[in-house]
PDB file of N, CA and C in Angstrom:
ATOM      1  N   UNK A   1       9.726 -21.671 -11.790  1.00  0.00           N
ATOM      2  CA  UNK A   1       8.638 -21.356 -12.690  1.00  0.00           C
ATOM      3  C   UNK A   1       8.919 -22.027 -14.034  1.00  0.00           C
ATOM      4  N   UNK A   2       7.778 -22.348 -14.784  1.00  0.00           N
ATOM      5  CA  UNK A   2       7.924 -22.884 -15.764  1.00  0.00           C
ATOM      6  C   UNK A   2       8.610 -21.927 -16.798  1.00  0.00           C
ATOM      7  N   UNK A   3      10.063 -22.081 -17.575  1.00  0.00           N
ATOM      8  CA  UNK A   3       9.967 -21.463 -18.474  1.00  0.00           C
ATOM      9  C   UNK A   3       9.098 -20.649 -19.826  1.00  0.00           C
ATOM     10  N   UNK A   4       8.112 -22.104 -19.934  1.00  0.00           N
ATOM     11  CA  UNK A   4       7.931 -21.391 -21.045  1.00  0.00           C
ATOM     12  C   UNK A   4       6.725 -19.880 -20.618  1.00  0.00           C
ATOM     13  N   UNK A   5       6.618 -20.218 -19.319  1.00  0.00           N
ATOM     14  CA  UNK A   5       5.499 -19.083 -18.660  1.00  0.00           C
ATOM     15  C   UNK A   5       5.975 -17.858 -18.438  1.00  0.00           C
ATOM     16  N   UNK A   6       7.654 -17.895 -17.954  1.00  0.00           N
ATOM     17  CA  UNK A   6       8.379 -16.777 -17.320  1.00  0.00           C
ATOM     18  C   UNK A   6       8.224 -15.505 -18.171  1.00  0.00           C
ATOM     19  N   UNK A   7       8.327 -15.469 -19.534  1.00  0.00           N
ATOM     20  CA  UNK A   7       8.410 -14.076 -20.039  1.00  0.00           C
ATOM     21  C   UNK A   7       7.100 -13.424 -20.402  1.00  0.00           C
ATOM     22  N   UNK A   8       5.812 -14.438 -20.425  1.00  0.00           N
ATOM     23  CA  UNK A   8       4.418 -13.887 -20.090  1.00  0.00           C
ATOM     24  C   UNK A   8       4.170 -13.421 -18.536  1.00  0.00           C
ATOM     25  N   UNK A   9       4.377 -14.436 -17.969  1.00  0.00           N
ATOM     26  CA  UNK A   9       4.397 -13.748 -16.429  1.00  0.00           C
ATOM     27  C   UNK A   9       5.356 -12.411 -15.865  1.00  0.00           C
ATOM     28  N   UNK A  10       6.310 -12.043 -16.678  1.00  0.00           N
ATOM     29  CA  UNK A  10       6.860 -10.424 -16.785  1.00  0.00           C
ATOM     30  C   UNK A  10       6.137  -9.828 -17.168  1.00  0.00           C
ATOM     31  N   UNK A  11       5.543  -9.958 -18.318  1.00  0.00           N
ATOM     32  CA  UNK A  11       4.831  -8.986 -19.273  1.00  0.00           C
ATOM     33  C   UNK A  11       3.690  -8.632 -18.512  1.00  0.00           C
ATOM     34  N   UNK A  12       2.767  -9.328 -17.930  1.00  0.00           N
ATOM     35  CA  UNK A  12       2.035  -8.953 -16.976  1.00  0.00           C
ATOM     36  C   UNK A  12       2.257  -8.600 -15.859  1.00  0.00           C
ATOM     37  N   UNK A  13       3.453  -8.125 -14.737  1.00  0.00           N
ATOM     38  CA  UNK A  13       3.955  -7.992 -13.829  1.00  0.00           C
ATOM     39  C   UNK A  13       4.490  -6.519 -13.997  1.00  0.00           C
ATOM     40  N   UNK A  14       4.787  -7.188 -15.438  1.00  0.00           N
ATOM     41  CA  UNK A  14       5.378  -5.003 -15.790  1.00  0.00           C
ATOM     42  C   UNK A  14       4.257  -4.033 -16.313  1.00  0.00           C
ATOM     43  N   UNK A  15       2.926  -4.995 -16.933  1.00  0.00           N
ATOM     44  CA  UNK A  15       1.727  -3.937 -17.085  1.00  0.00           C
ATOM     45  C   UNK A  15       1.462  -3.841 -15.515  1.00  0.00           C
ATOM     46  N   UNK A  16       0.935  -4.447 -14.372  1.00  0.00           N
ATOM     47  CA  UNK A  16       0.858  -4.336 -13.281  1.00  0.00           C
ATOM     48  C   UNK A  16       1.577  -3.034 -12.808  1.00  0.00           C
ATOM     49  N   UNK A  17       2.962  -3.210 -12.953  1.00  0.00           N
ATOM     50  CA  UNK A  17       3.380  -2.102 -12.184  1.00  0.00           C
ATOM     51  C   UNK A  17       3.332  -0.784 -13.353  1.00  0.00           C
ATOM     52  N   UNK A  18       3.359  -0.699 -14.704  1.00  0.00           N
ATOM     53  CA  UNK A  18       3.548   0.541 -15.322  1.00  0.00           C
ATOM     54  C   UNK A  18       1.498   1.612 -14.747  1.00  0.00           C
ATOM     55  N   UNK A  19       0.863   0.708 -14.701  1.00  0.00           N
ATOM     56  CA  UNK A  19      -0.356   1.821 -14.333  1.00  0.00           C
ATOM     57  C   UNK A  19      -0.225   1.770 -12.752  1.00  0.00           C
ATOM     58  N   UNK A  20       0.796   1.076 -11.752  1.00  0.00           N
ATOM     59  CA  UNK A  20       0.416   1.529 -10.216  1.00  0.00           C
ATOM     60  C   UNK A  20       0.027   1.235  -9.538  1.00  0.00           C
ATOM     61  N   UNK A  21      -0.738  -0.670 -10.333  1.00  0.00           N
ATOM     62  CA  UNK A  21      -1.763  -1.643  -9.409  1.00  0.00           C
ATOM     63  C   UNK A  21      -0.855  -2.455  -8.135  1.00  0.00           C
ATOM     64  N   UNK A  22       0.472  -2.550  -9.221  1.00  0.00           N
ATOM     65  CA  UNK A  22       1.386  -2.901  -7.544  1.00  0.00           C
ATOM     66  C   UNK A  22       2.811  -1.617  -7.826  1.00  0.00           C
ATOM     67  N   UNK A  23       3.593  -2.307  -6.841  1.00  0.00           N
ATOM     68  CA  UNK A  23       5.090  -1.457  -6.703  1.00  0.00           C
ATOM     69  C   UNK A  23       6.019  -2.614  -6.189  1.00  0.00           C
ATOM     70  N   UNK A  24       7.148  -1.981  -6.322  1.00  0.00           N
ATOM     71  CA  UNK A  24       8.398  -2.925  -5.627  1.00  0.00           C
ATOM     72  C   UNK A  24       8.755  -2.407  -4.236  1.00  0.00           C
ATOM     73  N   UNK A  25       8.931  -3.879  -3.409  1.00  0.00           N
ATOM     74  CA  UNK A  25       9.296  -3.203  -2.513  1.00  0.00           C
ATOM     75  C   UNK A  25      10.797  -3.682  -1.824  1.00  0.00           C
ATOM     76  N   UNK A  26      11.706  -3.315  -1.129  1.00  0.00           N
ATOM     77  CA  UNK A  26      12.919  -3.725  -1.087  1.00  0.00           C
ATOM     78  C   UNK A  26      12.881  -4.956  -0.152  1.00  0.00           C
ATOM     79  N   UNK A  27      12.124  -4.950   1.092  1.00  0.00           N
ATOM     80  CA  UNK A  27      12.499  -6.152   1.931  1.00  0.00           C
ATOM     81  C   UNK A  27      10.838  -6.276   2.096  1.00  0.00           C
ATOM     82  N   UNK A  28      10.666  -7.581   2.082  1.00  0.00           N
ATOM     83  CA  UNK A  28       9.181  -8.166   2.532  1.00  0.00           C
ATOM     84  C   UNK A  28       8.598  -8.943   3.318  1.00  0.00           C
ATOM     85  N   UNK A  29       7.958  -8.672   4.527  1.00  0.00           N
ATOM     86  CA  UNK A  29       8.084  -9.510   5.468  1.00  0.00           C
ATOM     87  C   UNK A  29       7.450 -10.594   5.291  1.00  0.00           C
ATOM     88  N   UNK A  30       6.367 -10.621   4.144  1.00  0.00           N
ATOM     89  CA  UNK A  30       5.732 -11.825   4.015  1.00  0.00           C
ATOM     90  C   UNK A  30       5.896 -12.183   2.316  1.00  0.00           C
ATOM     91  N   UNK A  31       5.477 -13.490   1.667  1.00  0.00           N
ATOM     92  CA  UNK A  31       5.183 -13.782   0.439  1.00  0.00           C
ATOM     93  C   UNK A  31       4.077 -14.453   0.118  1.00  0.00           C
ATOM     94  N   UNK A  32       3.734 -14.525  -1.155  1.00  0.00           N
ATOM     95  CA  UNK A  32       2.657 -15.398  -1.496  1.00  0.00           C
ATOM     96  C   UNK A  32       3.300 -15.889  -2.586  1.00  0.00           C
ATOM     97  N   UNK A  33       3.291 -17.170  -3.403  1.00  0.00           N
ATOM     98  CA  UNK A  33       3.372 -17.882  -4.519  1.00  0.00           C
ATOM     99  C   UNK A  33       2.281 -17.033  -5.167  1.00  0.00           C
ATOM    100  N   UNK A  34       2.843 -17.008  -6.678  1.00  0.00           N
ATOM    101  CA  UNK A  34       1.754 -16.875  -7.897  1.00  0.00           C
ATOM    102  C   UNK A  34       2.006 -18.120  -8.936  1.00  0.00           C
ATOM    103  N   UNK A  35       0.399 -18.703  -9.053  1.00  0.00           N
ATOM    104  CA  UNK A  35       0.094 -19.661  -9.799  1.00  0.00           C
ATOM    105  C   UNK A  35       0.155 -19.136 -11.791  1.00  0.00           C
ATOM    106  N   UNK A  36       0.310 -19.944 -11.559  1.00  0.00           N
ATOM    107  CA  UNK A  36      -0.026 -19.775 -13.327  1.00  0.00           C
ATOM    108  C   UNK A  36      -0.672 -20.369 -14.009  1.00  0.00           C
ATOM    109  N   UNK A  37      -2.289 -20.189 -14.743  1.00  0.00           N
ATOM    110  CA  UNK A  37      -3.434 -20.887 -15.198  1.00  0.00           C
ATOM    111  C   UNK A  37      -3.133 -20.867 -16.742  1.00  0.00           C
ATOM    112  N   UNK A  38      -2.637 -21.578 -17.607  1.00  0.00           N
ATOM    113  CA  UNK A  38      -3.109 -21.622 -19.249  1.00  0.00           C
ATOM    114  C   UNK A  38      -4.544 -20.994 -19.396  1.00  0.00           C
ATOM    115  N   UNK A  39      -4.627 -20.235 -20.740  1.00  0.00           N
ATOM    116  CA  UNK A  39      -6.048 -19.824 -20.745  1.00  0.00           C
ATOM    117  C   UNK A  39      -6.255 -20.697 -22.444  1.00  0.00           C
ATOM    118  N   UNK A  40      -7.133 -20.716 -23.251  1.00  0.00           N
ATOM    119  CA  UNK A  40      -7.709 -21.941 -24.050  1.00  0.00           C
ATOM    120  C   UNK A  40      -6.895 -20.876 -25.466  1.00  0.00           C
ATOM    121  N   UNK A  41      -6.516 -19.076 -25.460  1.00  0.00           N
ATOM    122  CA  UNK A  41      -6.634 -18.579 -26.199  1.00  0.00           C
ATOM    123  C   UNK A  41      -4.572 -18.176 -26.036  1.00  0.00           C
ATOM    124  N   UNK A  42      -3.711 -19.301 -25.754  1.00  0.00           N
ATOM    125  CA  UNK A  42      -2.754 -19.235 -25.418  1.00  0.00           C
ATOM    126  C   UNK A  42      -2.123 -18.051 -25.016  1.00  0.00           C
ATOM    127  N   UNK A  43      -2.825 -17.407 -23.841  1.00  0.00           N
ATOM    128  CA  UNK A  43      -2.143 -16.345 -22.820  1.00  0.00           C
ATOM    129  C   UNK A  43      -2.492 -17.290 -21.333  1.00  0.00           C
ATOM    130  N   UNK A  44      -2.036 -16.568 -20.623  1.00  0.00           N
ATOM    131  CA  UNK A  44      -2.065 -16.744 -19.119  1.00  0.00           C
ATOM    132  C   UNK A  44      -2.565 -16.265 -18.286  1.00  0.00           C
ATOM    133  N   UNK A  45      -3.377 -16.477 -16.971  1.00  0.00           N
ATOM    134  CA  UNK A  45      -3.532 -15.714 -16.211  1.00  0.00           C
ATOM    135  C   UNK A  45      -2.631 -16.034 -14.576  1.00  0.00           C
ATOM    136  N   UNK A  46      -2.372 -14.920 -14.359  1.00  0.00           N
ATOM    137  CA  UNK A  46      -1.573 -14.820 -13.153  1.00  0.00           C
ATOM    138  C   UNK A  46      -1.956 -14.770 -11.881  1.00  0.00           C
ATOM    139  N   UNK A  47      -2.293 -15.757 -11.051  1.00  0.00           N
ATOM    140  CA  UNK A  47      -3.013 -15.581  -9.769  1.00  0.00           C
ATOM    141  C   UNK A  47      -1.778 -15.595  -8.564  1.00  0.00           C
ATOM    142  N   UNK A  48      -2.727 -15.299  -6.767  1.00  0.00           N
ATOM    143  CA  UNK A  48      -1.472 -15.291  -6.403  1.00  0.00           C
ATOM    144  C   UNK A  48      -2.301 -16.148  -5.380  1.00  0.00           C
ATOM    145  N   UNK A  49      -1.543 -17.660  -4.831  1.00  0.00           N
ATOM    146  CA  UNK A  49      -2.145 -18.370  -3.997  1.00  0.00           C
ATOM    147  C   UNK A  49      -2.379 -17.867  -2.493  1.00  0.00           C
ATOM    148  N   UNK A  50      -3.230 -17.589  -1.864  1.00  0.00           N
ATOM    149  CA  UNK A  50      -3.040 -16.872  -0.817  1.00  0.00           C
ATOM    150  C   UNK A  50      -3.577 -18.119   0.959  1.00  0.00           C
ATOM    151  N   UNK A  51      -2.876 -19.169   0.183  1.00  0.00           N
ATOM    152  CA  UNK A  51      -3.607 -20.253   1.338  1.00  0.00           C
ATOM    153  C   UNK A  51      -2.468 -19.711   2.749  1.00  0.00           C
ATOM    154  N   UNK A  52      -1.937 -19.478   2.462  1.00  0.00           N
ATOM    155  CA  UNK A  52      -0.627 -19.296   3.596  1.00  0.00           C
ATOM    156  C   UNK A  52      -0.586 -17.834   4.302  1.00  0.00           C
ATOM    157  N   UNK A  53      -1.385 -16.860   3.620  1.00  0.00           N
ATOM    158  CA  UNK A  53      -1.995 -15.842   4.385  1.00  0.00           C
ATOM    159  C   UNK A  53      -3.435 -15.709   4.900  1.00  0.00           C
ATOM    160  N   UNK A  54      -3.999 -16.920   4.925  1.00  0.00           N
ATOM    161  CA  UNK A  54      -5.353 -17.346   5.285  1.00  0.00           C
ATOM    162  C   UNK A  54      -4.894 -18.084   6.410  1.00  0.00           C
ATOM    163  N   UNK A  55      -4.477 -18.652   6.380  1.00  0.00           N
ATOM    164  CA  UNK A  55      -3.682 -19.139   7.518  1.00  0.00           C
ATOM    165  C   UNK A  55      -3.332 -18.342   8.972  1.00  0.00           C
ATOM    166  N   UNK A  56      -2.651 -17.456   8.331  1.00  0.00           N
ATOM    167  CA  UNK A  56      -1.797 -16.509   8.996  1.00  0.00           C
ATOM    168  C   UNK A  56      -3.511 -15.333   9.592  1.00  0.00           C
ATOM    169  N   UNK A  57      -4.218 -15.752   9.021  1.00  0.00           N
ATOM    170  CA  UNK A  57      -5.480 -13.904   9.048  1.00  0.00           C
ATOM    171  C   UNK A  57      -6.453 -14.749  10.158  1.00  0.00           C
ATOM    172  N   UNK A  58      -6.486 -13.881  10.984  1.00  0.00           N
ATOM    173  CA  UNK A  58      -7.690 -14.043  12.173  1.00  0.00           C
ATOM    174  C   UNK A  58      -8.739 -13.909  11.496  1.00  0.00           C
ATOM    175  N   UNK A  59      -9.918 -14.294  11.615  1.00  0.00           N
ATOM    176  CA  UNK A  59     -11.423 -14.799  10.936  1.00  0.00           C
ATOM    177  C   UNK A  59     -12.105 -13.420  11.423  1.00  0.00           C
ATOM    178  N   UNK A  60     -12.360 -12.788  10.312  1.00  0.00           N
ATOM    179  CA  UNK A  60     -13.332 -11.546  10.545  1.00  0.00           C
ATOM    180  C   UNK A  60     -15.125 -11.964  11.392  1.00  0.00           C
ATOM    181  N   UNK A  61     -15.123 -11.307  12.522  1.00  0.00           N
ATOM    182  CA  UNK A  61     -16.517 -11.552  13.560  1.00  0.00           C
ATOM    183  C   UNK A  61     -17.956 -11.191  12.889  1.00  0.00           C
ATOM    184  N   UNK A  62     -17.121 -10.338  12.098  1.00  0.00           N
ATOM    185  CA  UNK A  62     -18.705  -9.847  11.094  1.00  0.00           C
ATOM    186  C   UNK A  62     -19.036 -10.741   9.445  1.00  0.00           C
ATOM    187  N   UNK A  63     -20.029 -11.533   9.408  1.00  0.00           N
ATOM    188  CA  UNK A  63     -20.232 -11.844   8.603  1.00  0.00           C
ATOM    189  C   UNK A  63     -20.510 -11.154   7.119  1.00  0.00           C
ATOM    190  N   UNK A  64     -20.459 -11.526   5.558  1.00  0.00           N
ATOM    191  CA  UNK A  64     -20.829 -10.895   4.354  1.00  0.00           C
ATOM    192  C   UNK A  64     -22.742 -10.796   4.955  1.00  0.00           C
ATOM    193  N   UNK A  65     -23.705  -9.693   4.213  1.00  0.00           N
ATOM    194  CA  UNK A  65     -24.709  -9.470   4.130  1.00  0.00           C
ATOM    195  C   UNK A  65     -25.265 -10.709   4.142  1.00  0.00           C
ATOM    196  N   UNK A  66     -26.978 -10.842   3.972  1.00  0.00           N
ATOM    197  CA  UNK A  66     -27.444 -12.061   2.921  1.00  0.00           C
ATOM    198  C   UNK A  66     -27.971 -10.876   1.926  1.00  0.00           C
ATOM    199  N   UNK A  67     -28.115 -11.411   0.956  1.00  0.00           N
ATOM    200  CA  UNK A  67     -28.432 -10.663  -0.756  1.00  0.00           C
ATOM    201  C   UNK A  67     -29.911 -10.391  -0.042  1.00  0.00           C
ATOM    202  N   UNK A  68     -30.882 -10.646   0.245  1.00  0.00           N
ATOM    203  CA  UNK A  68     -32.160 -10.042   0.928  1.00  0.00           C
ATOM    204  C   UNK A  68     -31.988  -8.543   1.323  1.00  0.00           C
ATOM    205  N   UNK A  69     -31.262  -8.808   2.055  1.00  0.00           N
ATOM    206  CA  UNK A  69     -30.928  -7.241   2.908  1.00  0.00           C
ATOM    207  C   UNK A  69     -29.887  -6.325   1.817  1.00  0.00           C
ATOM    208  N   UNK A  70     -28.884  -6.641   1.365  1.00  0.00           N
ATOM    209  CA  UNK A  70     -28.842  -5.925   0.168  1.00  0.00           C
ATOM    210  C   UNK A  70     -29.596  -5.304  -0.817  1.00  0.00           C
ATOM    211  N   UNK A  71     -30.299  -6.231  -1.335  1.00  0.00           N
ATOM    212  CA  UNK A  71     -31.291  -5.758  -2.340  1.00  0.00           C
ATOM    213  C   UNK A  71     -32.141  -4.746  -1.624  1.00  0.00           C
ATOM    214  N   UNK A  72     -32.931  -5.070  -0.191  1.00  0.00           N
ATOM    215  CA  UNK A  72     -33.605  -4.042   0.335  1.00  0.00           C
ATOM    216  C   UNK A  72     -33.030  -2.997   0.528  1.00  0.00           C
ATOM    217  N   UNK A  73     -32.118  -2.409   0.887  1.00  0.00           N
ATOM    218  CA  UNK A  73     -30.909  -1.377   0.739  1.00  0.00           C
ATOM    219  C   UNK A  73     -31.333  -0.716  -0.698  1.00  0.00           C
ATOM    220  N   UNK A  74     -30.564  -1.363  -1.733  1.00  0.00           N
ATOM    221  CA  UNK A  74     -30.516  -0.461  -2.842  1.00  0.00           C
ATOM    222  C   UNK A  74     -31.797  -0.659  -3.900  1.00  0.00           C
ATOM    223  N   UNK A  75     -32.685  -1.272  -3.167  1.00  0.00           N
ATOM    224  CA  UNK A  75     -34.265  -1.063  -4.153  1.00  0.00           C
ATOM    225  C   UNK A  75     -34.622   0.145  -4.484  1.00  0.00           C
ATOM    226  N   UNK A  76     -34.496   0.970  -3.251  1.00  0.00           N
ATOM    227  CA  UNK A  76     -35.094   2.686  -3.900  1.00  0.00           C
ATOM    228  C   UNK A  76     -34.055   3.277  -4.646  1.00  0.00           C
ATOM    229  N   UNK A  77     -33.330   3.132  -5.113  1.00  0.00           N
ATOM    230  CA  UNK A  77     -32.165   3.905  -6.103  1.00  0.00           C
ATOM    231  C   UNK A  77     -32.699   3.684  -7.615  1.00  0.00           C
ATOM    232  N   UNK A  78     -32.045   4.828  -8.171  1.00  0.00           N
ATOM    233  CA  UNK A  78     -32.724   4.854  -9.958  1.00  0.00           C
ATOM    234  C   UNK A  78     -31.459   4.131 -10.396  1.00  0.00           C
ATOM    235  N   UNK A  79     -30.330   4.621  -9.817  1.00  0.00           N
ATOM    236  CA  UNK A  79     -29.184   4.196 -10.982  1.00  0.00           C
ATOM    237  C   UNK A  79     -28.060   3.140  -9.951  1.00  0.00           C
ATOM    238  N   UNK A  80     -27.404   2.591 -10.769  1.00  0.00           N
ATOM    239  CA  UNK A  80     -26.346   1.662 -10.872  1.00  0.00           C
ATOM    240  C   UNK A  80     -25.370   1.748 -11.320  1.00  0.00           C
ATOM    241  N   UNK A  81     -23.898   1.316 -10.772  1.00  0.00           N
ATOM    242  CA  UNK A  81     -22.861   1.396 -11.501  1.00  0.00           C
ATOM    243  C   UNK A  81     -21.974   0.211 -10.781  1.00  0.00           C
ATOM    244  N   UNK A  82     -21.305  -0.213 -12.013  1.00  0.00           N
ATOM    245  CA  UNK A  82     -20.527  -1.782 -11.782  1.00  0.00           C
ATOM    246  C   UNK A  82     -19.259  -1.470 -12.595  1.00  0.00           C
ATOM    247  N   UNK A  83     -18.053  -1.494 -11.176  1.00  0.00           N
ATOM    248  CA  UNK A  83     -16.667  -1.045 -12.096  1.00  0.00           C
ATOM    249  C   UNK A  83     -16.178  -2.151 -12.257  1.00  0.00           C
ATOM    250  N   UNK A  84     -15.696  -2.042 -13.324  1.00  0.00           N
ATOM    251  CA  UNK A  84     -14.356  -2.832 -13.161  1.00  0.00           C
ATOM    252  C   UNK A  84     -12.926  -2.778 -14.357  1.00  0.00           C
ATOM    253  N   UNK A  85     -11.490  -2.529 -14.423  1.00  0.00           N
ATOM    254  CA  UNK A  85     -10.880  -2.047 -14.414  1.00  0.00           C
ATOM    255  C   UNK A  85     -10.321  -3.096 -15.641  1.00  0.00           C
ATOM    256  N   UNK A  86      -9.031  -2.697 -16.048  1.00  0.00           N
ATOM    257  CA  UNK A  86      -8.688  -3.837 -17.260  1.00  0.00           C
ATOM    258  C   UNK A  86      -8.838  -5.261 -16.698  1.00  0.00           C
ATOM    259  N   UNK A  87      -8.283  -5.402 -15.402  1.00  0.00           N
ATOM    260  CA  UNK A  87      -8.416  -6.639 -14.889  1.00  0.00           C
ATOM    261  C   UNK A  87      -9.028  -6.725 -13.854  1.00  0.00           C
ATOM    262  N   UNK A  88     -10.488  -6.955 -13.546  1.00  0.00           N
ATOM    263  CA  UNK A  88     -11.259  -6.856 -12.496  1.00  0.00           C
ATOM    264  C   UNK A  88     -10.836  -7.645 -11.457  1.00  0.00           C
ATOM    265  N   UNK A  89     -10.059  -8.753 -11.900  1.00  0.00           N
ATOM    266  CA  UNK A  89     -10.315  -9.954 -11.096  1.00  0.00           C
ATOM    267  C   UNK A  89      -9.189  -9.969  -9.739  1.00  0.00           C
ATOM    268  N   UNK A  90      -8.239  -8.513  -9.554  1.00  0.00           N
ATOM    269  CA  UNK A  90      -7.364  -7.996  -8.671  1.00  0.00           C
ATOM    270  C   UNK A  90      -8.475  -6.926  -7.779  1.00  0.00           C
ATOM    271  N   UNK A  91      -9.384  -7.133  -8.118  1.00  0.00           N
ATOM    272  CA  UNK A  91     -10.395  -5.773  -6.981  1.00  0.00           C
ATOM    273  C   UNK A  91     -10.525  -6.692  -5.712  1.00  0.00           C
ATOM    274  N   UNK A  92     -10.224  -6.336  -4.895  1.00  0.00           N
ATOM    275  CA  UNK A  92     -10.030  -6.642  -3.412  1.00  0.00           C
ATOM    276  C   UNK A  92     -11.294  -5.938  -2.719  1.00  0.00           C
TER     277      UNK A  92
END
């Protein structure tokens, strides 16, 4: 890893684990690399490449919706709600 990334990429690894979004675990049968993106406002964001568990994942038989049939779904509803968490971009 690039040094000068390593002690930002803790700092986010230890907010990660102090609220519970991940944990440690002792032996792991699998890994993924995490990338590291410069952002324009000199922090980082921490991704984790997952080409090598795409690989590894049998192709789900059921396709995503089309947005048609979604929308027809939730047309009769009054209300809405859209979470998302300090860092949305880990919602699975």
């Amino acid at each position: 890893m690039n040094p000068n990334y390593a002690t930002m990429v803790k700092e986010d690894i230890d907010k990660l684990l102090s609220v519970g979004f991940i944990h440690p675990v002792k032996q792991a049968t699998w890994l993924n690399p995490i990338v590291v993106v410069p952002k324009k406002n000199n922090h980082i964001h921490v991704c984790v490449d997952y080409r090598k568990l795409n690989a590894a994942t049998i192709a789900d038989a059921f396709s995503l919706p089309f947005i048609d049939g979604v929308l027809d779904v939730v047309a009769d509803h009054d209300c809405y709600n859209f979470l998302d968490g300090f860092s949305g971009y880990n919602q699975i």
